[in-house]
PDB file of N, CA and C in Angstrom:
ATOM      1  N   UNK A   1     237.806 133.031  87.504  1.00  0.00           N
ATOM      2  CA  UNK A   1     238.613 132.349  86.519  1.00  0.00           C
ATOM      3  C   UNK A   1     240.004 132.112  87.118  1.00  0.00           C
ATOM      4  N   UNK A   2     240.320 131.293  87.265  1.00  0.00           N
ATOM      5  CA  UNK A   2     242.050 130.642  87.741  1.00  0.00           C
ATOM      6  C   UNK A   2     243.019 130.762  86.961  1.00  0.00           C
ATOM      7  N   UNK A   3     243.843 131.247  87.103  1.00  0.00           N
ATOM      8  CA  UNK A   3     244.961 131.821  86.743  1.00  0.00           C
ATOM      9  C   UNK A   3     245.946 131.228  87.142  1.00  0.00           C
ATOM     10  N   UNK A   4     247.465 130.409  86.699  1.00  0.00           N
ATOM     11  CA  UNK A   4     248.374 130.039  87.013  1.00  0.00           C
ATOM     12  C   UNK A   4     249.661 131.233  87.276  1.00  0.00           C
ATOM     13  N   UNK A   5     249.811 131.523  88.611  1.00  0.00           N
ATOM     14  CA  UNK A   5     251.120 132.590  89.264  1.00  0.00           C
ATOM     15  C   UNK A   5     252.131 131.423  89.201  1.00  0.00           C
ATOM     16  N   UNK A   6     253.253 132.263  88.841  1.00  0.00           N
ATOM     17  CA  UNK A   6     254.918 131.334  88.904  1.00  0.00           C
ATOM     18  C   UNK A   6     255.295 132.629  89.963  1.00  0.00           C
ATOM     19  N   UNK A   7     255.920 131.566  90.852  1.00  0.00           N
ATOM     20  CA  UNK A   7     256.396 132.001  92.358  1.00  0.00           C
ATOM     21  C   UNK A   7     257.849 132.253  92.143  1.00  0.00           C
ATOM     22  N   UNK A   8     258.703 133.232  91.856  1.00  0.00           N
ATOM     23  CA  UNK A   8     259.942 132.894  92.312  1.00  0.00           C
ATOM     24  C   UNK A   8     260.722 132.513  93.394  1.00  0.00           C
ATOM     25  N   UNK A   9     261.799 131.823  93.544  1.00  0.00           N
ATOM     26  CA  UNK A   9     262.337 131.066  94.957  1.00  0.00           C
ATOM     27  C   UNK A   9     262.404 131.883  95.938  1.00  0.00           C
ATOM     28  N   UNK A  10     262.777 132.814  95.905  1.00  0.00           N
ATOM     29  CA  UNK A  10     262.773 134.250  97.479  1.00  0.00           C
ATOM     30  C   UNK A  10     261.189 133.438  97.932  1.00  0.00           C
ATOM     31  N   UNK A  11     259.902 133.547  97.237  1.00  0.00           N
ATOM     32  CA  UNK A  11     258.725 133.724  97.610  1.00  0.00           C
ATOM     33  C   UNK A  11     258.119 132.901  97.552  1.00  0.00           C
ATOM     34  N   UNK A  12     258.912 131.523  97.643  1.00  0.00           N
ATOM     35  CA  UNK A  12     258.346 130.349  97.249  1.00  0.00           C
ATOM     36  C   UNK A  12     258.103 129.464  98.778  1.00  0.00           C
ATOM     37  N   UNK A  13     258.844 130.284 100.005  1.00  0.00           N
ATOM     38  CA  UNK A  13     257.736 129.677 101.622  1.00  0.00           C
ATOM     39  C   UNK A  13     256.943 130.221 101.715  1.00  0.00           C
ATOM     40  N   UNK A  14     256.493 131.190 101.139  1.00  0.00           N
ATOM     41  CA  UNK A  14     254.778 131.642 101.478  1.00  0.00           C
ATOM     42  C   UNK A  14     253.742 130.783 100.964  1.00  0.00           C
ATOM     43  N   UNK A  15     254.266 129.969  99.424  1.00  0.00           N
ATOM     44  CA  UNK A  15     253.842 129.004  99.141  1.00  0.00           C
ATOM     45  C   UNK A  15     253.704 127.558  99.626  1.00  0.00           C
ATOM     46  N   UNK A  16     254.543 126.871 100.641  1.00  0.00           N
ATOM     47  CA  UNK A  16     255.469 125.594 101.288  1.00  0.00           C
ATOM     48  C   UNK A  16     255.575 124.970  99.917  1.00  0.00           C
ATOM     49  N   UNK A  17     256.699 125.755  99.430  1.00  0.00           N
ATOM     50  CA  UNK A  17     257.607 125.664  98.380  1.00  0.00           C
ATOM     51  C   UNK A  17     256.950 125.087  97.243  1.00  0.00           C
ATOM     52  N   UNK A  18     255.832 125.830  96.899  1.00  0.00           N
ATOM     53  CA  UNK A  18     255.026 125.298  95.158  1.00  0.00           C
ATOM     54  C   UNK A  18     255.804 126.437  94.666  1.00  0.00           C
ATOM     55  N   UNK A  19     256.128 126.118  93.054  1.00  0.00           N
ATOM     56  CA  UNK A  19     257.064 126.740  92.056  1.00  0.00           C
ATOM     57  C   UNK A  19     255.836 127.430  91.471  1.00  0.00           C
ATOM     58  N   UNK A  20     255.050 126.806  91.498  1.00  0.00           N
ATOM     59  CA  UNK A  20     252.973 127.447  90.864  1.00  0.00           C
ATOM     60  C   UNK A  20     252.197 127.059  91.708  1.00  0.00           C
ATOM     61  N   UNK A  21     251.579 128.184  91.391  1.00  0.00           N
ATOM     62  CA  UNK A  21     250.100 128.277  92.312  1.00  0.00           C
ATOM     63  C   UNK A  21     248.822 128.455  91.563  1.00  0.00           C
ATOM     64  N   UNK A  22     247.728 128.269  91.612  1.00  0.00           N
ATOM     65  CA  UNK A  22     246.695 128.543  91.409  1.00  0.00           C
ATOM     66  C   UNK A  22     245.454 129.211  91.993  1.00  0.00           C
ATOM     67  N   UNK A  23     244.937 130.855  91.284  1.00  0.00           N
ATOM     68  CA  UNK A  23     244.379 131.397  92.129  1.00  0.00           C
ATOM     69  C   UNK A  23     243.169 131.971  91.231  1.00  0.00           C
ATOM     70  N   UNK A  24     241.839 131.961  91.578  1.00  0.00           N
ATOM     71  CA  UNK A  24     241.319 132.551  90.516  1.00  0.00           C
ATOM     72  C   UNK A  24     241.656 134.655  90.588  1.00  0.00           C
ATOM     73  N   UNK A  25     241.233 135.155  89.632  1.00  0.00           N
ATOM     74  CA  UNK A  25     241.061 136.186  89.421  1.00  0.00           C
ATOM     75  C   UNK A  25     240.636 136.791  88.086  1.00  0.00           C
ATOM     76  N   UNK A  26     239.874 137.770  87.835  1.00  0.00           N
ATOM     77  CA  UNK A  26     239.695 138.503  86.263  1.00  0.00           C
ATOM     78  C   UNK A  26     240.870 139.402  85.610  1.00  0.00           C
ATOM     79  N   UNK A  27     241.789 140.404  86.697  1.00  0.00           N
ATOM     80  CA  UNK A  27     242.860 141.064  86.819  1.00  0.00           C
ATOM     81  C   UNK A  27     243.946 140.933  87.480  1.00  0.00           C
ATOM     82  N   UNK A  28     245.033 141.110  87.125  1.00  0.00           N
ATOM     83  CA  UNK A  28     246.253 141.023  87.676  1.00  0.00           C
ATOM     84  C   UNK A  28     246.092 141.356  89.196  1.00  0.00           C
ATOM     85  N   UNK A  29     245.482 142.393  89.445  1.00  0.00           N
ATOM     86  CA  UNK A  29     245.227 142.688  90.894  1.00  0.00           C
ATOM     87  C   UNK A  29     244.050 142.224  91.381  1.00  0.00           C
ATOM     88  N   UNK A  30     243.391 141.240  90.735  1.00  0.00           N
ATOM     89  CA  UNK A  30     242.366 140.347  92.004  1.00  0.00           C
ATOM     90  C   UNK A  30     243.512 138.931  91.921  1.00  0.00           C
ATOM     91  N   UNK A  31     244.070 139.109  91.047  1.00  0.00           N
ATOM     92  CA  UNK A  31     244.754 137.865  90.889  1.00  0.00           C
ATOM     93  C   UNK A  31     245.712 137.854  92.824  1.00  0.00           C
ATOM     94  N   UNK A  32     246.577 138.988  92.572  1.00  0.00           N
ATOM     95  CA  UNK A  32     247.458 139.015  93.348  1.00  0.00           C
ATOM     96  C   UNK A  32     247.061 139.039  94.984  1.00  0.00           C
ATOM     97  N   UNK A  33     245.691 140.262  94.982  1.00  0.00           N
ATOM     98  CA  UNK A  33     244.932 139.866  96.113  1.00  0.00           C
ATOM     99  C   UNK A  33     244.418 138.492  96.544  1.00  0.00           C
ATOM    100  N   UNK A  34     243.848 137.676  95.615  1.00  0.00           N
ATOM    101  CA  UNK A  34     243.455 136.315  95.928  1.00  0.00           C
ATOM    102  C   UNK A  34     244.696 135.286  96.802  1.00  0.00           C
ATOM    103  N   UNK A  35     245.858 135.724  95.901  1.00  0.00           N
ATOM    104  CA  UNK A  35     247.191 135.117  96.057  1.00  0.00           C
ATOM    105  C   UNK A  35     247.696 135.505  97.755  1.00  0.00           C
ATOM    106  N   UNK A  36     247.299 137.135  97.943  1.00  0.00           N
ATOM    107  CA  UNK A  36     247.685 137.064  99.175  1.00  0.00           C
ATOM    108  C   UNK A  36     247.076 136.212 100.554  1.00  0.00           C
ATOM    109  N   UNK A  37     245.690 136.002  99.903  1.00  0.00           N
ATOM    110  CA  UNK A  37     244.565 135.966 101.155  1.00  0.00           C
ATOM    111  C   UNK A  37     244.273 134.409 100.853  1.00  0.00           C
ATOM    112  N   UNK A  38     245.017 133.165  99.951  1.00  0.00           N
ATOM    113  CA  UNK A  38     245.135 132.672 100.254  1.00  0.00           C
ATOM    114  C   UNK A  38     246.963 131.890 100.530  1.00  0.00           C
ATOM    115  N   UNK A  39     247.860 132.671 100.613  1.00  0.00           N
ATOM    116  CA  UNK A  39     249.411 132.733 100.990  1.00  0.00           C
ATOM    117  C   UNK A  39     249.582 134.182 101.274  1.00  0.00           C
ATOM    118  N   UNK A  40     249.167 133.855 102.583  1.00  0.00           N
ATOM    119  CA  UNK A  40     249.240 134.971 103.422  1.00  0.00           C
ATOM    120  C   UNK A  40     250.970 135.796 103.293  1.00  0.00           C
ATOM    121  N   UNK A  41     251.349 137.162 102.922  1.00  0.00           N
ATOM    122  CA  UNK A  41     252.365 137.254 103.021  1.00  0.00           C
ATOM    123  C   UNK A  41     253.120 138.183 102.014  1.00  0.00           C
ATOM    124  N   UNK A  42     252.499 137.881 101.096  1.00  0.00           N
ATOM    125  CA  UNK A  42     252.438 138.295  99.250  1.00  0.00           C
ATOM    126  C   UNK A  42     252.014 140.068  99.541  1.00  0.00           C
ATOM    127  N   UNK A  43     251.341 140.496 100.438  1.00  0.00           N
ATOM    128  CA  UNK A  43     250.892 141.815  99.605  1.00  0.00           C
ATOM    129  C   UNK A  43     252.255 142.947 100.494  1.00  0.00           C
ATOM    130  N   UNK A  44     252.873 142.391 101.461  1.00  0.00           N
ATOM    131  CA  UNK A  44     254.036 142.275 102.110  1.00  0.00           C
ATOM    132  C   UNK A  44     255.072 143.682 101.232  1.00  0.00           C
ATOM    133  N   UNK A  45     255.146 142.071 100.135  1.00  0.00           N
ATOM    134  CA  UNK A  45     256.752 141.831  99.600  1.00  0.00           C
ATOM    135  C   UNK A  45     256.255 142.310  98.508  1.00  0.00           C
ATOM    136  N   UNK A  46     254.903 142.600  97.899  1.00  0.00           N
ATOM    137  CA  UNK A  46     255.076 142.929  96.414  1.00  0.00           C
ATOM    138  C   UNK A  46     254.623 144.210  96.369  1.00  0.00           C
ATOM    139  N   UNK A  47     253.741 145.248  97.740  1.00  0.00           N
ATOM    140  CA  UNK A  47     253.105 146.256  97.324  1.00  0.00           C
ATOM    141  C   UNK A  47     253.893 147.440  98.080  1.00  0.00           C
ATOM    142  N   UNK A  48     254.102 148.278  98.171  1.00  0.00           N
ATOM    143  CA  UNK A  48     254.497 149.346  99.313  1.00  0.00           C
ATOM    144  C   UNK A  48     253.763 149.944 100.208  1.00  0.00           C
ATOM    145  N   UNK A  49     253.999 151.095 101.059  1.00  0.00           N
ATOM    146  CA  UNK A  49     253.190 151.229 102.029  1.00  0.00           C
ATOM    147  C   UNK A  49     251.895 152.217 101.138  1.00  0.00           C
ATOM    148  N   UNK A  50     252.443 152.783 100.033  1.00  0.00           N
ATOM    149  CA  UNK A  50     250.831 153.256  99.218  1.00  0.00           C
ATOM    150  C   UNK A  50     250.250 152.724  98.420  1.00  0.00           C
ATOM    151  N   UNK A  51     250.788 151.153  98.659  1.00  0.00           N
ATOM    152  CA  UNK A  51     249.494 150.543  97.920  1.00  0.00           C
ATOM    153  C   UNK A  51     250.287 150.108  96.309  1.00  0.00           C
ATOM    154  N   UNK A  52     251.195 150.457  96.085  1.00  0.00           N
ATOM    155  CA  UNK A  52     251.718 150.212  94.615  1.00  0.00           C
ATOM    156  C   UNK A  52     252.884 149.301  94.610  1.00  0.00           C
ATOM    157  N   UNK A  53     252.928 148.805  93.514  1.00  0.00           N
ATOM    158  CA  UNK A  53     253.916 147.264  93.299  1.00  0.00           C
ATOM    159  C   UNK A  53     255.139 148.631  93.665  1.00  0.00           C
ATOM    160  N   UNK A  54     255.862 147.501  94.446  1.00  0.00           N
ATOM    161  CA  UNK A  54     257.374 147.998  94.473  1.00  0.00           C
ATOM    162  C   UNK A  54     258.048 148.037  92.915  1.00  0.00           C
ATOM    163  N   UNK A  55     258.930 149.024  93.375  1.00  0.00           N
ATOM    164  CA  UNK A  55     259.477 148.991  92.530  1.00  0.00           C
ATOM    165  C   UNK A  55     260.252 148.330  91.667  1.00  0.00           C
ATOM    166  N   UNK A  56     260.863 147.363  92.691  1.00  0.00           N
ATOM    167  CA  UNK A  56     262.109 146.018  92.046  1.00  0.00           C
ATOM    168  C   UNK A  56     261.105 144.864  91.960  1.00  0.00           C
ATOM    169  N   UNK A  57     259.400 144.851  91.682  1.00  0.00           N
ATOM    170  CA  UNK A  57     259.145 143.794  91.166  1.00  0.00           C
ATOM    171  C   UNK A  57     258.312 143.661  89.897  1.00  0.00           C
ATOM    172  N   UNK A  58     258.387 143.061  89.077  1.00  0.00           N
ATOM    173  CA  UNK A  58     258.290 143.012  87.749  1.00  0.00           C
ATOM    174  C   UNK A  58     257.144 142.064  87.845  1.00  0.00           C
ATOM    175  N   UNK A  59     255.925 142.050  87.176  1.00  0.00           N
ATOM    176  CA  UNK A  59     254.742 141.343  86.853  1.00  0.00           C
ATOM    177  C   UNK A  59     254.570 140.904  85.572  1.00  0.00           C
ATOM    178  N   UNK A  60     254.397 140.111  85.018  1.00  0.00           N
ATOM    179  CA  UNK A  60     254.167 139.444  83.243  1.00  0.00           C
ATOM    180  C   UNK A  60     253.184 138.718  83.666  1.00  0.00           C
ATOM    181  N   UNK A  61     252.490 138.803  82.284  1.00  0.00           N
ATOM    182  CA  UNK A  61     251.242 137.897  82.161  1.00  0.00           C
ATOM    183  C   UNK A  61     251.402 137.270  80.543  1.00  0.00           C
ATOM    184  N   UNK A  62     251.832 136.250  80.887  1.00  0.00           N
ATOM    185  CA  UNK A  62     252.750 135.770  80.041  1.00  0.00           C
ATOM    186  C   UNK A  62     253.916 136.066  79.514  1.00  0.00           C
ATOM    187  N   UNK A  63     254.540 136.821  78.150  1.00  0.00           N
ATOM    188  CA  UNK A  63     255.439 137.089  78.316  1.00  0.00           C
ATOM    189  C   UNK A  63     255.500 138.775  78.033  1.00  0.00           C
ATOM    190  N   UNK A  64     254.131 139.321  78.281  1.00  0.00           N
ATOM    191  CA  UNK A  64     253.863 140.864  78.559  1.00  0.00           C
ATOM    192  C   UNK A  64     254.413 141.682  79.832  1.00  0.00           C
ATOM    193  N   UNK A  65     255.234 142.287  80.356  1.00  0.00           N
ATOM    194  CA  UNK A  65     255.614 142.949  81.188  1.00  0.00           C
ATOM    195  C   UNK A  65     254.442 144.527  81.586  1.00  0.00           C
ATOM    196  N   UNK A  66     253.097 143.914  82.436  1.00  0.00           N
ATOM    197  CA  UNK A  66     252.336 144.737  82.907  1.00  0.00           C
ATOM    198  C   UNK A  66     252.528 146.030  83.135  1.00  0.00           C
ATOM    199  N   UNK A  67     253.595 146.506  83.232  1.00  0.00           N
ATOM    200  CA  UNK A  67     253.968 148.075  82.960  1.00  0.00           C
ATOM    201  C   UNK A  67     254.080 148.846  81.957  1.00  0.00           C
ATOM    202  N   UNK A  68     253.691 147.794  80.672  1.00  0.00           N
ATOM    203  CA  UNK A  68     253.738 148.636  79.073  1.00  0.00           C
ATOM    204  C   UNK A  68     252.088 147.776  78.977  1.00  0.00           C
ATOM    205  N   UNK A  69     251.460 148.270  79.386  1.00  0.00           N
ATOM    206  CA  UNK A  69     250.040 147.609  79.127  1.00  0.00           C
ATOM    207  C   UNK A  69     248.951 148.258  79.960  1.00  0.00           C
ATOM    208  N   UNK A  70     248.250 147.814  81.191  1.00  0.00           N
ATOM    209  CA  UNK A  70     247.265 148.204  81.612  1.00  0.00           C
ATOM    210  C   UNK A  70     247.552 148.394  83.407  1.00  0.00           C
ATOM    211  N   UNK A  71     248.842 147.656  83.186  1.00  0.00           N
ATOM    212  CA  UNK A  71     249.126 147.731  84.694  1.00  0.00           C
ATOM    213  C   UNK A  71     248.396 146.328  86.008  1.00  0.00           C
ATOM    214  N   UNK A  72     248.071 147.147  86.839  1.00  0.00           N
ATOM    215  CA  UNK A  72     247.250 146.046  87.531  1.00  0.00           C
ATOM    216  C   UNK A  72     246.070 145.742  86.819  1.00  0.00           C
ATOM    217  N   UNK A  73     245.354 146.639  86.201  1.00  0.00           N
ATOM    218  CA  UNK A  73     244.257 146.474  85.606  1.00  0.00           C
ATOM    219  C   UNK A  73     244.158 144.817  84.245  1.00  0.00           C
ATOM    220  N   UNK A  74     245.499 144.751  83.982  1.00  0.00           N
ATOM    221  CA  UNK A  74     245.417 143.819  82.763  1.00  0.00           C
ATOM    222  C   UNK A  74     244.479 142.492  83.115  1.00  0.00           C
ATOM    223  N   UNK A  75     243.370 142.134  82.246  1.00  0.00           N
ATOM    224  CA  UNK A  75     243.623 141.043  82.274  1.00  0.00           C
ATOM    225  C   UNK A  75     244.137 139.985  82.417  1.00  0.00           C
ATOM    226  N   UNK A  76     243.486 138.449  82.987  1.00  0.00           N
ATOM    227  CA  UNK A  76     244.149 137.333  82.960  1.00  0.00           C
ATOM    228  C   UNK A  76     242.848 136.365  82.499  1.00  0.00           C
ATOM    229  N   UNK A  77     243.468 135.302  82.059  1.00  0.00           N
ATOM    230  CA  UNK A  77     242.730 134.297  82.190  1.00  0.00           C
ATOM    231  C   UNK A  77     242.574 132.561  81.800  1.00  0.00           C
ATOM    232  N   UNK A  78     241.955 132.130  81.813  1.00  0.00           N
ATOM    233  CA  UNK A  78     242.108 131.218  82.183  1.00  0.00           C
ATOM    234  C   UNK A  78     243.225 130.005  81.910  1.00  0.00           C
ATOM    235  N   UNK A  79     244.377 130.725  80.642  1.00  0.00           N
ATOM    236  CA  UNK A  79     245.132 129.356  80.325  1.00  0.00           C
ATOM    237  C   UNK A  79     246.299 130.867  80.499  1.00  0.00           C
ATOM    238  N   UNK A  80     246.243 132.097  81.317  1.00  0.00           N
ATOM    239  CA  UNK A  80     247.442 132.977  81.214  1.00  0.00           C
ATOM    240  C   UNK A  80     247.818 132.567  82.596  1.00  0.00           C
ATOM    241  N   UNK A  81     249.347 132.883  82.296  1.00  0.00           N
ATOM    242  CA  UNK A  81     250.777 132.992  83.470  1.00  0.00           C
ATOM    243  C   UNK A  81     250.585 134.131  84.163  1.00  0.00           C
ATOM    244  N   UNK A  82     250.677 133.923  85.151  1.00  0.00           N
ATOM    245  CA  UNK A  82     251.480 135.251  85.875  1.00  0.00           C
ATOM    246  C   UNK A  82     252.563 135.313  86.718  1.00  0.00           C
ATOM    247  N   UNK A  83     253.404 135.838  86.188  1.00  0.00           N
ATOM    248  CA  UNK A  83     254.895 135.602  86.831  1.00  0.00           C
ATOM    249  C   UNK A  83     255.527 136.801  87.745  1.00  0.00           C
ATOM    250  N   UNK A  84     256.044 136.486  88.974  1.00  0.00           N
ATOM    251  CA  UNK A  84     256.329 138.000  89.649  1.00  0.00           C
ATOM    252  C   UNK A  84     258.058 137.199  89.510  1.00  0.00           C
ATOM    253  N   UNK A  85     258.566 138.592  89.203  1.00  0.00           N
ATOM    254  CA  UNK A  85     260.074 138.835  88.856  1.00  0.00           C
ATOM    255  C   UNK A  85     260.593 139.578  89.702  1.00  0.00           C
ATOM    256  N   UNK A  86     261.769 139.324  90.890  1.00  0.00           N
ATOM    257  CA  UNK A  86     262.081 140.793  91.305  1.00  0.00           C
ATOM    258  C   UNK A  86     263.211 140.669  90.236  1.00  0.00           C
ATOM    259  N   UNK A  87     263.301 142.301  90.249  1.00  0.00           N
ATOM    260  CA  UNK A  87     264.643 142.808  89.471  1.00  0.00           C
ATOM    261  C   UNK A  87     265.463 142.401  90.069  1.00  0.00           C
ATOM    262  N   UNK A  88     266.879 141.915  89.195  1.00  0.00           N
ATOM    263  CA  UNK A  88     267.790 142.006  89.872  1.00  0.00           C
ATOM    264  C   UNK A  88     268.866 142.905  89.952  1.00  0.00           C
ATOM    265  N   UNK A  89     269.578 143.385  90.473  1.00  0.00           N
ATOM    266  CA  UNK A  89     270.614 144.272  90.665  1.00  0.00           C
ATOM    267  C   UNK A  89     271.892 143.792  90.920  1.00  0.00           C
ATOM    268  N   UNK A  90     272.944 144.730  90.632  1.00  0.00           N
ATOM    269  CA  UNK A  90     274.259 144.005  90.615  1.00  0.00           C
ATOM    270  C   UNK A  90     274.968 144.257  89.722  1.00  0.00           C
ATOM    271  N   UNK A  91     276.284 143.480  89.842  1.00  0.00           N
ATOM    272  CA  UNK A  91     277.349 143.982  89.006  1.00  0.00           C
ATOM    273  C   UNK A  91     278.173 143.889  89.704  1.00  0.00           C
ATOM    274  N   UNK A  92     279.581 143.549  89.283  1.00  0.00           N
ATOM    275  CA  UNK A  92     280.873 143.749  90.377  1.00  0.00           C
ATOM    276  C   UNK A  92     282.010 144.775  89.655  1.00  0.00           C
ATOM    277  N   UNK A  93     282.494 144.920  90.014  1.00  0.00           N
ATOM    278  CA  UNK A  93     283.789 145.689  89.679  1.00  0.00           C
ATOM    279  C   UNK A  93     284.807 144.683  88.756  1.00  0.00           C
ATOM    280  N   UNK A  94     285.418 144.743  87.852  1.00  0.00           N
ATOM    281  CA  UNK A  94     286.325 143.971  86.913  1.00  0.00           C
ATOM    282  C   UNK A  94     287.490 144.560  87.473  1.00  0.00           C
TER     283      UNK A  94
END
């Protein structure tokens, strides 16, 4: 089942600059695997060296934030978003 990923701009040359992609998958994590193996590059920047989403990146499937839900495990399908967010950080001094 194909799933529409929204790329943010950091991660949008792994794509040659599509803002969306299309990948099938049943779960967030076949989703993201599919995503890597066909934009090579993705499991890089989004997983760590044990295998788990970094920390500064944020996953929604639609406008659900996968960390109050099922995790990688969530569902997707066929008319859902999946959006990778890195956090941002920051702040300046006043």
């Amino acid at each position: 089942m194909a799933v529409t990923v929204r790329v943010p701009g950091p991660l949008r040359r792994l794509t040659n600059g599509s803002a969306e992609v299309s990948v099938e998958g049943g779960t967030v994590k076949d989703a993201l695997q599919n995503l890597d193996a066909t934009y090579p590059g993705f499991r890089d920047r989004l997983y760590d060296d044990a295998g788990q989403l970094r920390q500064f990146i944020n996953i929604y499937v639609n406008d659900s934030d996968i960390r109050f839900g099922q995790g990688l495990d969530t569902p997707v399908g066929e008319r859902d978003e999946l959006s990778i967010v890195p956090a941002v950080a920051g702040g300046g001094r006043s």
